[in-house]
N, C-alpha and C. Protein backbone atom coordinates (compact mmCIF):
# COMPACT_ATOMS: atom_id res chain seq x y z
N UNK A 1 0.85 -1.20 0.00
CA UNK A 1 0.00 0.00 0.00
C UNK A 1 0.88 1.25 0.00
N UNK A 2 0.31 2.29 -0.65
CA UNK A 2 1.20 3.51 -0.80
C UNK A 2 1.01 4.39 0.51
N UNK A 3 2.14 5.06 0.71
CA UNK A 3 1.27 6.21 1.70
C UNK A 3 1.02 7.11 1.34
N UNK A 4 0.13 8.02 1.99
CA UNK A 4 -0.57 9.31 1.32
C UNK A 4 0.64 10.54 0.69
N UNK A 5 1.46 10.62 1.43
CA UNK A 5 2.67 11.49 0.43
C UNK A 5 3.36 10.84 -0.76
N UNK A 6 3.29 9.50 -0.70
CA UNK A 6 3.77 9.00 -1.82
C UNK A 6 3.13 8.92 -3.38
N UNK A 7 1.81 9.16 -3.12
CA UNK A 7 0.62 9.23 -3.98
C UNK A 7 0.99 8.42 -5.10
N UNK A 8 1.29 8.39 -6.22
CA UNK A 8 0.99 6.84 -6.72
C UNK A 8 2.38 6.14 -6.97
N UNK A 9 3.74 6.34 -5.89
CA UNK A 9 4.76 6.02 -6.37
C UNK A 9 5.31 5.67 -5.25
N UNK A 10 5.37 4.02 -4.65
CA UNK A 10 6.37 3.90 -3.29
C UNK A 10 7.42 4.58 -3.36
N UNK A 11 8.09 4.54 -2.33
CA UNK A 11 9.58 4.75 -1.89
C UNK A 11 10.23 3.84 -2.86
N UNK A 12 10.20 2.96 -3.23
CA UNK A 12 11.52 1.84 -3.78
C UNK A 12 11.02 2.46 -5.06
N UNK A 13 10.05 2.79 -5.75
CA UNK A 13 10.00 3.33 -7.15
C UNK A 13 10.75 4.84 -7.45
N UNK A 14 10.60 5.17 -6.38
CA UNK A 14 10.98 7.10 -6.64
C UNK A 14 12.26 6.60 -6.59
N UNK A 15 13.02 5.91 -5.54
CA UNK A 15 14.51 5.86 -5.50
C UNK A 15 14.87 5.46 -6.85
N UNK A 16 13.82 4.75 -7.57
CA UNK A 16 14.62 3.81 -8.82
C UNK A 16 14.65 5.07 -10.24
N UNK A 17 14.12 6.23 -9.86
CA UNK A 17 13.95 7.07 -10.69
C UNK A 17 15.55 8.34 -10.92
N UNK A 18 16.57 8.24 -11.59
CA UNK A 18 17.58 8.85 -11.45
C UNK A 18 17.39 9.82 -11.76
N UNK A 19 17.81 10.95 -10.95
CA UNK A 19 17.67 12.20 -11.38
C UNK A 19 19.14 12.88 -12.06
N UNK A 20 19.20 14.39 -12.38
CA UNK A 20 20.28 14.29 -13.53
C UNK A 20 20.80 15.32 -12.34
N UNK A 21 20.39 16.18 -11.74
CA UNK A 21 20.96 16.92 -10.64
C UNK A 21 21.54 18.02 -11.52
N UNK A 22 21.53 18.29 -12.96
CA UNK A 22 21.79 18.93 -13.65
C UNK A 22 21.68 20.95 -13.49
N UNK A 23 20.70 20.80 -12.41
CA UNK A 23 20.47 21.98 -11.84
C UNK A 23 21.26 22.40 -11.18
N UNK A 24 22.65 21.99 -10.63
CA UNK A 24 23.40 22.09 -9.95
C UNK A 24 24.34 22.46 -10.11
N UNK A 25 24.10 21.82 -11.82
CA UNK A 25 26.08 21.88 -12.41
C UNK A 25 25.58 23.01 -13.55
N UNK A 26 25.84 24.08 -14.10
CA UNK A 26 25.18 25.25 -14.99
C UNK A 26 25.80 24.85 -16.34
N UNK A 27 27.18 24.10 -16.53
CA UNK A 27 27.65 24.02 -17.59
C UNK A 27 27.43 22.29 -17.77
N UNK A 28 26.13 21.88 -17.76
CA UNK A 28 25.91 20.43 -18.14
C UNK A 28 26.14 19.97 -19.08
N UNK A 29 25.75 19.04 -19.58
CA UNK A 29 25.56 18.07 -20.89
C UNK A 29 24.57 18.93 -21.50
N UNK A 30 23.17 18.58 -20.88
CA UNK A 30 21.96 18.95 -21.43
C UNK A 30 22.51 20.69 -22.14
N UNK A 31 23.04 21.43 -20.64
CA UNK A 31 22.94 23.08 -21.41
C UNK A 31 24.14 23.13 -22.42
N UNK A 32 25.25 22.14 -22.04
CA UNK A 32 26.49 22.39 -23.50
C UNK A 32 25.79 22.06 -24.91
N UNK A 33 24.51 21.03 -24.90
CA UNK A 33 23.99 20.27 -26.19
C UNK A 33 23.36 21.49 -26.75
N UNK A 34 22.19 22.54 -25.83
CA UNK A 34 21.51 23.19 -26.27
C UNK A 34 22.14 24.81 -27.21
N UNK A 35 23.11 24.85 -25.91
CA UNK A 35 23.87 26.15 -26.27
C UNK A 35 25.07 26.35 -27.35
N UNK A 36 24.96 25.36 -27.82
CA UNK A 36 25.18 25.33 -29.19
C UNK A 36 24.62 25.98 -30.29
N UNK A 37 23.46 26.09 -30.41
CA UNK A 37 22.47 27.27 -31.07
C UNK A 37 21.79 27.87 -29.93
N UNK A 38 21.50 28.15 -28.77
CA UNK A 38 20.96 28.75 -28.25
C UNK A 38 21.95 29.62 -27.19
N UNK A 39 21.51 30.86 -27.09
CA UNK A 39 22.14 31.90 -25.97
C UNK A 39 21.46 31.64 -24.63
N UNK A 40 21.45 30.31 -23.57
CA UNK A 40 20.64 29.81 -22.86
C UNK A 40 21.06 30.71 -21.47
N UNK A 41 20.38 31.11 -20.32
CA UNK A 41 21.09 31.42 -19.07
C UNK A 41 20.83 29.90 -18.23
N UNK A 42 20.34 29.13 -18.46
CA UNK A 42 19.96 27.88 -17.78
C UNK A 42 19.45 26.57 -18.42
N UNK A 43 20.03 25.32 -18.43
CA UNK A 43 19.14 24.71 -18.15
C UNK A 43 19.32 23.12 -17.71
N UNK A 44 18.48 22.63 -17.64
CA UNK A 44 18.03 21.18 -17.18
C UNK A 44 16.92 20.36 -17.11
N UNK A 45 17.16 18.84 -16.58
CA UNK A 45 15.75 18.21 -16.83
C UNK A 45 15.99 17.78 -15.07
N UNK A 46 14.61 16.62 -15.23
CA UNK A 46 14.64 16.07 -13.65
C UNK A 46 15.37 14.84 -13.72
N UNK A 47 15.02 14.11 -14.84
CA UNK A 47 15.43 12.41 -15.15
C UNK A 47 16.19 12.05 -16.16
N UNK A 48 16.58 11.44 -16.27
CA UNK A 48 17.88 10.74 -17.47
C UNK A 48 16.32 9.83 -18.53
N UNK A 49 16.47 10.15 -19.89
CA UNK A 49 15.19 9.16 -20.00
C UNK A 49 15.97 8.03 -20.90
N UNK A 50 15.72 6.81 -20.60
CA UNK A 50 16.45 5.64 -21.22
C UNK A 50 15.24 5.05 -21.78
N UNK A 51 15.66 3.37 -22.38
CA UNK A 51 14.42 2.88 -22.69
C UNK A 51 14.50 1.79 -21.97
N UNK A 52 12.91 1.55 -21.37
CA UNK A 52 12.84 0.80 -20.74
C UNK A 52 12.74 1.20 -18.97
N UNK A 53 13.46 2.57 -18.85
CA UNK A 53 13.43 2.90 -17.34
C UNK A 53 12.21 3.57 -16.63
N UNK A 54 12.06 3.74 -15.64
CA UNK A 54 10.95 4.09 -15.11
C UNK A 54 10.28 5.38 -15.43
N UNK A 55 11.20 6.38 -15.60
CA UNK A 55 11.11 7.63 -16.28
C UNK A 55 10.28 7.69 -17.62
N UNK A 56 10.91 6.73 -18.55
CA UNK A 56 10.02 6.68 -19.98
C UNK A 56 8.82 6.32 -19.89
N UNK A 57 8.33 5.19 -18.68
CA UNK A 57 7.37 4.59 -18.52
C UNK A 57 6.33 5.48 -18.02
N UNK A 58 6.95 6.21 -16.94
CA UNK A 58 5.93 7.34 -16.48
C UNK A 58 5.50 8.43 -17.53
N UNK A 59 6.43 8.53 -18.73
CA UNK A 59 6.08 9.67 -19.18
C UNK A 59 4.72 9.18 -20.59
N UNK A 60 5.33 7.94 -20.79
CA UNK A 60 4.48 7.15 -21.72
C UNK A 60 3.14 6.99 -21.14
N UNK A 61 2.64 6.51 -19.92
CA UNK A 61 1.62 6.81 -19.51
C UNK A 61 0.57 8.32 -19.50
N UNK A 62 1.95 9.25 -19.22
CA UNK A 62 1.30 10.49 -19.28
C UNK A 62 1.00 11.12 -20.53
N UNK A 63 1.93 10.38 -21.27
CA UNK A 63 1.59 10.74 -22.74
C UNK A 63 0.63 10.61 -23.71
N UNK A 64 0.50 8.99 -23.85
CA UNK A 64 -0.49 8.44 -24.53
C UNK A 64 -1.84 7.57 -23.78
N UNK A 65 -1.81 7.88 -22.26
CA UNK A 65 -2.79 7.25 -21.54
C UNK A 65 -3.75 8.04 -20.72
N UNK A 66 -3.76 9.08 -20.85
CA UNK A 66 -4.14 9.90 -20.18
C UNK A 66 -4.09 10.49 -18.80
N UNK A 67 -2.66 9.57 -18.26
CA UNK A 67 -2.37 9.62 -16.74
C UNK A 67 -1.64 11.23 -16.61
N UNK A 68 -2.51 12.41 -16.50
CA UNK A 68 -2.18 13.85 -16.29
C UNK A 68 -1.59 13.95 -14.95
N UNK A 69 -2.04 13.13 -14.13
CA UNK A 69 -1.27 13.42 -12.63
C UNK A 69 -0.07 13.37 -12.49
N UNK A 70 0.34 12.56 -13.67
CA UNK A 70 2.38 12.28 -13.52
C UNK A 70 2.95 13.82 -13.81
N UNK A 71 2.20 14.46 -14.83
CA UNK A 71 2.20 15.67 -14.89
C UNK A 71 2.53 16.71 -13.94
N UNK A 72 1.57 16.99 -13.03
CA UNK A 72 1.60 17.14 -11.81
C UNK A 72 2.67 16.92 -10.66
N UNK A 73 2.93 15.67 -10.53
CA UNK A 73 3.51 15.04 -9.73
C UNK A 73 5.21 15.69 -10.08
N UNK A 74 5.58 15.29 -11.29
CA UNK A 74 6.95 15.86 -12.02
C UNK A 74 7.01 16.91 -11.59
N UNK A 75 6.47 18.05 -12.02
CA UNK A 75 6.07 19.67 -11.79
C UNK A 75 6.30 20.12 -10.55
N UNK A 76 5.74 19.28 -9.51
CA UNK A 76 5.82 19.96 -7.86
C UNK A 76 7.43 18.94 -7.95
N UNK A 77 7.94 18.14 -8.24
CA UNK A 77 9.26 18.39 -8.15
C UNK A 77 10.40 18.70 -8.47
N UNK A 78 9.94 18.58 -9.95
CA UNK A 78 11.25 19.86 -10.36
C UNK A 78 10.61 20.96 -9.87
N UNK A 79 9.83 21.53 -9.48
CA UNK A 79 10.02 22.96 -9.43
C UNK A 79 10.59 23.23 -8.00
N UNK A 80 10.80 22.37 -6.86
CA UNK A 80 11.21 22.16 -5.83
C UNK A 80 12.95 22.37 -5.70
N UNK A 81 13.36 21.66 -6.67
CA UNK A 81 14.67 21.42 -7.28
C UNK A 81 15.27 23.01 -7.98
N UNK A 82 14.55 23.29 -8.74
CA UNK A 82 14.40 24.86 -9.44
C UNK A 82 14.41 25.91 -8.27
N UNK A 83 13.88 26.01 -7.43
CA UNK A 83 13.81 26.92 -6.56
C UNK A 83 14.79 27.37 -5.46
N UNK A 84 15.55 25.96 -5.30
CA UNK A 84 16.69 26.04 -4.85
C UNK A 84 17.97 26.44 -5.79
N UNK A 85 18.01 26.85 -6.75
CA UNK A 85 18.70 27.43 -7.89
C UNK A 85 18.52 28.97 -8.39
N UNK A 86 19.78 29.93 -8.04
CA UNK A 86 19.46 30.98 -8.93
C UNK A 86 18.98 31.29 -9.89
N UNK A 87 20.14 30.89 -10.85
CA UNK A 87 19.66 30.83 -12.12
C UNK A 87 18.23 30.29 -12.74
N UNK A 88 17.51 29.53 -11.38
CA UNK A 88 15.99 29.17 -12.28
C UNK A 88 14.83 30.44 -11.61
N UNK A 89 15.47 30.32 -10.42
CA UNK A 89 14.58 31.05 -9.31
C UNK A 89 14.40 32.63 -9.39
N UNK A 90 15.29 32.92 -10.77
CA UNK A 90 15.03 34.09 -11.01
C UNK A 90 13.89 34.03 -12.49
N UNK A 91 13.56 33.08 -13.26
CA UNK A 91 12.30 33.08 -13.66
C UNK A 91 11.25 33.54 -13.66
N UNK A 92 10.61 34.40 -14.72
CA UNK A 92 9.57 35.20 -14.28
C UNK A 92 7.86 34.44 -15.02
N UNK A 93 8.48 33.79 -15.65
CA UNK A 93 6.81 33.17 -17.00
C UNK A 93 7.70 31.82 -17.31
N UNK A 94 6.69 30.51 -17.00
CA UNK A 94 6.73 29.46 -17.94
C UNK A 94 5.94 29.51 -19.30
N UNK A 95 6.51 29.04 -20.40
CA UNK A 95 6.10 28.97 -21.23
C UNK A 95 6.74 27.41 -21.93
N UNK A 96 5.24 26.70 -22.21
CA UNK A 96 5.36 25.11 -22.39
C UNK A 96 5.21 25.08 -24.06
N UNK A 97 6.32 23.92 -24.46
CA UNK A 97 6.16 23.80 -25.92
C UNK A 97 4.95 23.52 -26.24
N UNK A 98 4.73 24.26 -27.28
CA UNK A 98 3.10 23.63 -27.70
C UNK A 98 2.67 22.91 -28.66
N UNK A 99 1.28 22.23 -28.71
CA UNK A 99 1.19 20.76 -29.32
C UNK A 99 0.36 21.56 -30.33
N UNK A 100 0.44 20.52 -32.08
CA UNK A 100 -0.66 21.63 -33.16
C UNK A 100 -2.04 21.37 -32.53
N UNK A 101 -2.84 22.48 -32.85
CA UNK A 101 -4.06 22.04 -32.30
C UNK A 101 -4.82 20.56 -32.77
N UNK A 102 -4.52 20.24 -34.30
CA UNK A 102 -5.50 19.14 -34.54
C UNK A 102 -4.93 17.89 -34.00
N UNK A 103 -3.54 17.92 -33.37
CA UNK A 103 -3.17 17.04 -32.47
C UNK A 103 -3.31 16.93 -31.14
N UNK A 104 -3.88 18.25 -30.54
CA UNK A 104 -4.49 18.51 -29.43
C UNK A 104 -5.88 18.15 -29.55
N UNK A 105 -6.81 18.12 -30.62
CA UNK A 105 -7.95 17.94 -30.43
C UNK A 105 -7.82 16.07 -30.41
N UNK A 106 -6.76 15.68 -30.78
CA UNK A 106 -7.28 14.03 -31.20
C UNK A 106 -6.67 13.60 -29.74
N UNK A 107 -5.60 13.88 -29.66
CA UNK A 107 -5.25 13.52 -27.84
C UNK A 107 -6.50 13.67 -26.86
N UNK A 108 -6.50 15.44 -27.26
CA UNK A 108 -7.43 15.58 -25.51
C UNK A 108 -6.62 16.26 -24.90
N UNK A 109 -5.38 16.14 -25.05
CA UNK A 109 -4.55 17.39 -24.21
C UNK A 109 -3.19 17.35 -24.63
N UNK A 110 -2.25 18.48 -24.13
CA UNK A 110 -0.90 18.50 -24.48
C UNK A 110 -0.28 18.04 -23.14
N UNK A 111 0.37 16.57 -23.19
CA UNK A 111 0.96 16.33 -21.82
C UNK A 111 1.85 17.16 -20.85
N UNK A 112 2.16 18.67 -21.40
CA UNK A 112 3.32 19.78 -21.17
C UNK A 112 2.40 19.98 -19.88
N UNK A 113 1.11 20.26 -20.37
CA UNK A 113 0.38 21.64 -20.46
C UNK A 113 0.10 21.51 -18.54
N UNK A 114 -0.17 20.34 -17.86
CA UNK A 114 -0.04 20.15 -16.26
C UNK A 114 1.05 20.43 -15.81
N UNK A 115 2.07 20.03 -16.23
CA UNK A 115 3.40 20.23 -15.77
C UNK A 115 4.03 21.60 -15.91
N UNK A 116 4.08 22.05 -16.42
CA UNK A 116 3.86 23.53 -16.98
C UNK A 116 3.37 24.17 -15.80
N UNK A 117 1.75 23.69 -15.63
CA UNK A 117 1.15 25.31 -15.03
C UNK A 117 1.78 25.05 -13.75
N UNK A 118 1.80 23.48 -13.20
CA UNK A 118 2.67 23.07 -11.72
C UNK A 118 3.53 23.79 -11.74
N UNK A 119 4.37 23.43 -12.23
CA UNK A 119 5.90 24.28 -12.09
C UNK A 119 5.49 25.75 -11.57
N UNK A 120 4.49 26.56 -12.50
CA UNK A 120 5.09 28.06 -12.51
C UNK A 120 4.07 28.42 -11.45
N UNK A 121 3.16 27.52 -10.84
CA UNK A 121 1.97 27.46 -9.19
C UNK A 121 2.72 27.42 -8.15
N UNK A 122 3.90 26.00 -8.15
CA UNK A 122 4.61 25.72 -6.86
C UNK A 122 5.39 27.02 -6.82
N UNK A 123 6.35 27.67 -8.81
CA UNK A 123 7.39 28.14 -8.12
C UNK A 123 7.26 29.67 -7.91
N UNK A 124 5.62 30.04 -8.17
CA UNK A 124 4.70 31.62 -7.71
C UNK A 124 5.13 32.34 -9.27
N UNK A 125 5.41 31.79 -10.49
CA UNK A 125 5.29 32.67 -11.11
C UNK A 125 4.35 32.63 -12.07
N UNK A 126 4.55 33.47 -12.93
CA UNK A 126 3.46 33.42 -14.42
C UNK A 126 3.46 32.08 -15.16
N UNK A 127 2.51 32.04 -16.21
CA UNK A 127 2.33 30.69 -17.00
C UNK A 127 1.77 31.33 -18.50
N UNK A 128 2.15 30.88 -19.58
CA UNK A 128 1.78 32.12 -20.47
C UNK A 128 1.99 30.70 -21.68
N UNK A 129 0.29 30.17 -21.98
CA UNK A 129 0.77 28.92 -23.09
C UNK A 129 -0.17 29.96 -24.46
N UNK A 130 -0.20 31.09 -24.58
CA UNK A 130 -0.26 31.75 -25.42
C UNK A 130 0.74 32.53 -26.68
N UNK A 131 2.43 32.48 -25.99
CA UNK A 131 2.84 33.42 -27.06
C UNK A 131 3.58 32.44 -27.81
N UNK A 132 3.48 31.38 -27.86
CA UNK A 132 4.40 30.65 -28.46
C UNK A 132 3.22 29.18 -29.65
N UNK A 133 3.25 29.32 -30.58
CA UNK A 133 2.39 28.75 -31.40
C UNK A 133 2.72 27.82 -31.85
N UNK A 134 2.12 26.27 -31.93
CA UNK A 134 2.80 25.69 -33.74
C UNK A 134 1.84 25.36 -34.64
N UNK A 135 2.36 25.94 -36.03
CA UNK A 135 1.90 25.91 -37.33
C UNK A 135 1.99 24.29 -38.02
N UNK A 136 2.37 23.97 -37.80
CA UNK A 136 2.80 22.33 -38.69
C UNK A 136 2.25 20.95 -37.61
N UNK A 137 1.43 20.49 -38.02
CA UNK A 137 1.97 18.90 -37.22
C UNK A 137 3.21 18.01 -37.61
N UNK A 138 3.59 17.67 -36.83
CA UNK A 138 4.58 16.70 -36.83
C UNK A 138 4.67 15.14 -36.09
N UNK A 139 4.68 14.20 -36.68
CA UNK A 139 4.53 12.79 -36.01
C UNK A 139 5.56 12.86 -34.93
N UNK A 140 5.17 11.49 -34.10
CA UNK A 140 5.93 11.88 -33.02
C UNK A 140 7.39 11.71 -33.08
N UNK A 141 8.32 12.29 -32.09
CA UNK A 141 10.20 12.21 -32.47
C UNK A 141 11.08 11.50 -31.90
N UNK A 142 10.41 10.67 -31.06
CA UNK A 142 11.42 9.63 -30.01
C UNK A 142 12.09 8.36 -30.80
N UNK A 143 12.18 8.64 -32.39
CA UNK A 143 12.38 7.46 -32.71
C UNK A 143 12.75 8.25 -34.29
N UNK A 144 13.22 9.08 -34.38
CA UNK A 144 13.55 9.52 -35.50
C UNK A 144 15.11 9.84 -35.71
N UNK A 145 15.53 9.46 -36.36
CA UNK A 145 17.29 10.26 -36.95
C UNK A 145 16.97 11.71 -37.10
N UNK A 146 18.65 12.03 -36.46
CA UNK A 146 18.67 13.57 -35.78
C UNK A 146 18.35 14.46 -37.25
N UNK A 147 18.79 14.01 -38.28
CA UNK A 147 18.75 14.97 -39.47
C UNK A 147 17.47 15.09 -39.89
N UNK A 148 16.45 14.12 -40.07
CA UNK A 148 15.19 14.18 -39.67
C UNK A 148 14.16 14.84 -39.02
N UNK A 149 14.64 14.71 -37.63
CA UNK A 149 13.92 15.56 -36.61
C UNK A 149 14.28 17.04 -36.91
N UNK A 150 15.57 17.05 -37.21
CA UNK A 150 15.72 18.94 -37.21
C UNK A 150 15.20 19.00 -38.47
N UNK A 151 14.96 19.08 -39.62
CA UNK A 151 14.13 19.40 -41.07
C UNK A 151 12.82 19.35 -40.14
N UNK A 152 12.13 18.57 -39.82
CA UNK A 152 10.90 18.05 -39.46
C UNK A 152 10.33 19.73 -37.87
N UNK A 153 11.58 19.86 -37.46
CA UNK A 153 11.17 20.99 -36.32
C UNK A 153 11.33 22.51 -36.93
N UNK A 154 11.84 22.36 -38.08
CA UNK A 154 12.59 23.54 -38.53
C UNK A 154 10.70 24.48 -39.28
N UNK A 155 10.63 25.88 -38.58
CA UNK A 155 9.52 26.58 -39.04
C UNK A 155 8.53 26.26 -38.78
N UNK A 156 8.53 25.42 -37.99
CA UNK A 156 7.22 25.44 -37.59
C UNK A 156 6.20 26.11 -36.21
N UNK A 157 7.10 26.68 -35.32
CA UNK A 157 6.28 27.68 -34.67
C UNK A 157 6.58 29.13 -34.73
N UNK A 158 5.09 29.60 -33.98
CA UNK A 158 5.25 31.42 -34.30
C UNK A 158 4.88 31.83 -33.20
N UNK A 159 4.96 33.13 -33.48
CA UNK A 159 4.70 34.35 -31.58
C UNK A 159 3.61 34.95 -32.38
N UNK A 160 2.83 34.73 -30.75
CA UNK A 160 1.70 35.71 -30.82
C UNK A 160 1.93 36.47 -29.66
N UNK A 161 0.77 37.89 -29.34
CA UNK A 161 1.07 38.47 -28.04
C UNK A 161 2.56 38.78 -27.31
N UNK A 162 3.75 38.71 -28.31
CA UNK A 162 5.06 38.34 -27.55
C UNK A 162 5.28 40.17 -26.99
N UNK A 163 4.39 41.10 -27.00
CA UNK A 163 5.08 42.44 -26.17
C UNK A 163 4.92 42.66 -24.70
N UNK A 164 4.16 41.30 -24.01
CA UNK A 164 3.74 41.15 -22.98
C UNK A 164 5.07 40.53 -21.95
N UNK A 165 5.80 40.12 -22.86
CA UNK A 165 6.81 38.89 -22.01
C UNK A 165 8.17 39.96 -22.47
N UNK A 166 8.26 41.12 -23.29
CA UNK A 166 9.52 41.61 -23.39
C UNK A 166 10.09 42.05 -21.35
N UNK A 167 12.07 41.38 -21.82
CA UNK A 167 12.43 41.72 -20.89
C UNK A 167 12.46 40.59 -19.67
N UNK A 168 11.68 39.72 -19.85
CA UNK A 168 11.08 38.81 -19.24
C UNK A 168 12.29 37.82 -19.07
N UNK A 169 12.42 37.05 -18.03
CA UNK A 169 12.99 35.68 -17.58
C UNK A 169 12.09 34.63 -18.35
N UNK A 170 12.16 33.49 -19.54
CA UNK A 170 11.22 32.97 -19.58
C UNK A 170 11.79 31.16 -19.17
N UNK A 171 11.17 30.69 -18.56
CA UNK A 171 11.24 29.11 -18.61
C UNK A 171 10.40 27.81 -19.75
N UNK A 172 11.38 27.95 -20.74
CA UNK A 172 10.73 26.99 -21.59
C UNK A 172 10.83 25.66 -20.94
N UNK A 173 9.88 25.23 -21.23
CA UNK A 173 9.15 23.44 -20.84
C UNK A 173 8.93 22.53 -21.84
N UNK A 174 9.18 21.63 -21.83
CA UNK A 174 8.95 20.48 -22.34
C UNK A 174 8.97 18.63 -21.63
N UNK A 175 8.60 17.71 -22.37
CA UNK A 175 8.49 16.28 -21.79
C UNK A 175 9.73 16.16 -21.56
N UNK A 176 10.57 15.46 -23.09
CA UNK A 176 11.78 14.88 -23.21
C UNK A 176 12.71 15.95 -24.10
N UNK A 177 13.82 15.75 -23.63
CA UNK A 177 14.94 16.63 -24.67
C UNK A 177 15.54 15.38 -25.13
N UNK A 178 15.81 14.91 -26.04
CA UNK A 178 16.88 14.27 -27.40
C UNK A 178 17.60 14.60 -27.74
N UNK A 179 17.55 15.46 -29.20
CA UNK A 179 18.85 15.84 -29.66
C UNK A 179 18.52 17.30 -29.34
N UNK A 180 17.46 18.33 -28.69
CA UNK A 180 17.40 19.48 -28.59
C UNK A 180 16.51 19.95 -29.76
N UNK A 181 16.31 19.52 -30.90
CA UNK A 181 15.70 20.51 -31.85
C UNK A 181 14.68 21.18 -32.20
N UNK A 182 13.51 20.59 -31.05
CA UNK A 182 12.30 21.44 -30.70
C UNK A 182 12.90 22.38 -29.88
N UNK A 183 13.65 22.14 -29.17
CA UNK A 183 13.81 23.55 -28.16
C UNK A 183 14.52 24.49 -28.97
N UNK A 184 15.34 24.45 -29.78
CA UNK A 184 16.27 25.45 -30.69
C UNK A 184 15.05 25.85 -31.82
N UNK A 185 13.68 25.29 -32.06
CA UNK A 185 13.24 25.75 -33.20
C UNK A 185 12.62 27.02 -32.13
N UNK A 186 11.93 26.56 -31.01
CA UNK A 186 11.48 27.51 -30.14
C UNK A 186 11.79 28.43 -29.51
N UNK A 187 13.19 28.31 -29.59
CA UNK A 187 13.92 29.16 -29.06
C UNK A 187 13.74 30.69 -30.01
N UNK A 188 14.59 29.54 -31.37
CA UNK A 188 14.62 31.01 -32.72
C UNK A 188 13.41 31.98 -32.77
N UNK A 189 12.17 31.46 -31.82
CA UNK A 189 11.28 32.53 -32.15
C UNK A 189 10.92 33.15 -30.88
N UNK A 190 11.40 32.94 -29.74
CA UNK A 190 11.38 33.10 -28.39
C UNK A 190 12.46 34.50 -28.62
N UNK A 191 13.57 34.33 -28.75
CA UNK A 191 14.74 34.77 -28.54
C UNK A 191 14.42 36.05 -29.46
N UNK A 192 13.47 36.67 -30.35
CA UNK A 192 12.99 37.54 -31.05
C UNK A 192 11.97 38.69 -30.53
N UNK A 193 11.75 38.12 -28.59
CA UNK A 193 11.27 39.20 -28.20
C UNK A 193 12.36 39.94 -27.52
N UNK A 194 12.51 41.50 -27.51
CA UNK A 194 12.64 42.15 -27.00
C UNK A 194 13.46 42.37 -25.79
N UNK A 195 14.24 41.82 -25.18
CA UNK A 195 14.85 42.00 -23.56
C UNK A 195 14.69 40.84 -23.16
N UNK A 196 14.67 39.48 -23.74
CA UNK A 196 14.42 38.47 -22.86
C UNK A 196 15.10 37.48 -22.70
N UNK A 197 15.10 36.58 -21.64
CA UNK A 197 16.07 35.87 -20.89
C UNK A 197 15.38 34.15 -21.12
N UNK A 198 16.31 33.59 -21.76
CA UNK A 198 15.32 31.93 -21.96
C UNK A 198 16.10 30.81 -20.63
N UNK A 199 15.57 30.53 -19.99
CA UNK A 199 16.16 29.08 -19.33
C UNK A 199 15.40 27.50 -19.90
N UNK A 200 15.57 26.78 -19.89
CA UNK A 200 14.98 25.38 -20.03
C UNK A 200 15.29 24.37 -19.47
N UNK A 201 13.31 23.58 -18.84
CA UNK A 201 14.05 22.50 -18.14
C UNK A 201 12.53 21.83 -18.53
N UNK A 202 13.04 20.47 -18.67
CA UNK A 202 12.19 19.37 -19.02
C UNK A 202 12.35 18.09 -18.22
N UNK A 203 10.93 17.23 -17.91
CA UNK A 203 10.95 16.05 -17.19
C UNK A 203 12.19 15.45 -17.51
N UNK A 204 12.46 15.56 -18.56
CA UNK A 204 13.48 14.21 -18.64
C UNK A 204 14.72 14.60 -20.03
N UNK A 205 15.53 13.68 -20.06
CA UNK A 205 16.69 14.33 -21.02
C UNK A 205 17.12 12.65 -21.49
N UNK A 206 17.59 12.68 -22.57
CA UNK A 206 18.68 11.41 -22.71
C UNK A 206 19.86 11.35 -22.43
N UNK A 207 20.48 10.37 -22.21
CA UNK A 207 22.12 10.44 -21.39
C UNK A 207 22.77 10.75 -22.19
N UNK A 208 23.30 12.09 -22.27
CA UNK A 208 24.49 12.83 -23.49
C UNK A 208 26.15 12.24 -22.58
């Protein structure tokens, strides 16, 4: 039986869940992969995502099963993790990658979109899944060659409303990071407002 703080995850499961602690170290894997095309002040995930590990499993549930609470659950702890960090804790607006709508209408939801508002509830700031758009569907990328995925991410989102967030700290969100190339397409149009500051951190990352 679980106990009530554990809510749907014993003790021997959370331990089995590795975290990347990446919040700790500023010049990581994850932020050396990103900052390669991106001018990043931060970033990181919570979990290493492998195949087969508990991490993928949780997120696969949350993904394609409708289990939104893992959502949740992720969210109140990275943002726990985040808060104890300058560089995150100076964050002013999450802003979660976003899913095309006619792939939002056939899901039912964008798995970001809980984790997201968690994060920016626990860590008291803004949540803003308005200025950042996508134009294109795209099948899913956990299983695609990198040259692939970047053609496949390349132009396909846009800013709306972006004079609201000039100046702004923003925390981009996402599930999984791979090779990075949703976050660098999002970035290129992020990085076009005005005075603003991008960090990124996502549930989970692959072992670079």
């Amino acid at each position: 039986m679980l106990r009530d703080n554990e809510h749907f995850l014993c003790l021997h499961c959370r331990e089995t869940l590795h975290e990347t602690n990446y919040h700790q170290t500023p010049q990581n894997p994850l932020y050396q992969l990103l900052s390669s095309h991106c001018k990043l002040q931060a970033a990181t995930a919570l979990f290493f995502f492998e195949q087969g590990n508990l991490a993928q499993h949780l997120i696969h549930q949350l993904k394609y099963y409708g289990k939104e609470y893992i959502g949740e659950y992720i969210g109140k702890w990275l943002a726990l993790r985040l808060q104890q960090t300058p560089a995150f804790a100076s964050c002013q607006v999450v802003v979660p990658v976003p899913m095309h709508p006619q792939k939002l209408r056939k899901r039912g939801y964008n798995q970001v979109t809980l984790f997201a508002k968690t994060l920016a509830k626990t860590m008291g700031i803004a949540y803003n899944a308005q200025v950042l758009i996508k134009q294109t569907s795209n099948t899913t990328q956990t299983h695609k060659f990198v040259w692939k995925r970047y053609n496949d991410s390349n132009h396909i989102f846009a800013l709306q409303q972006q004079e609201q967030l000039e100046g702004k700290h923003l925390l981009l969100v996402d599930d999984v990071i791979t090779t990075g190339s949703t976050i660098e397409r999002c970035y290129e149009q992020l990085c076009h407002i005005e005075g603003v500051h991008i960090s990124v951190a996502s549930m989970a990352c692959a072992i670079l």
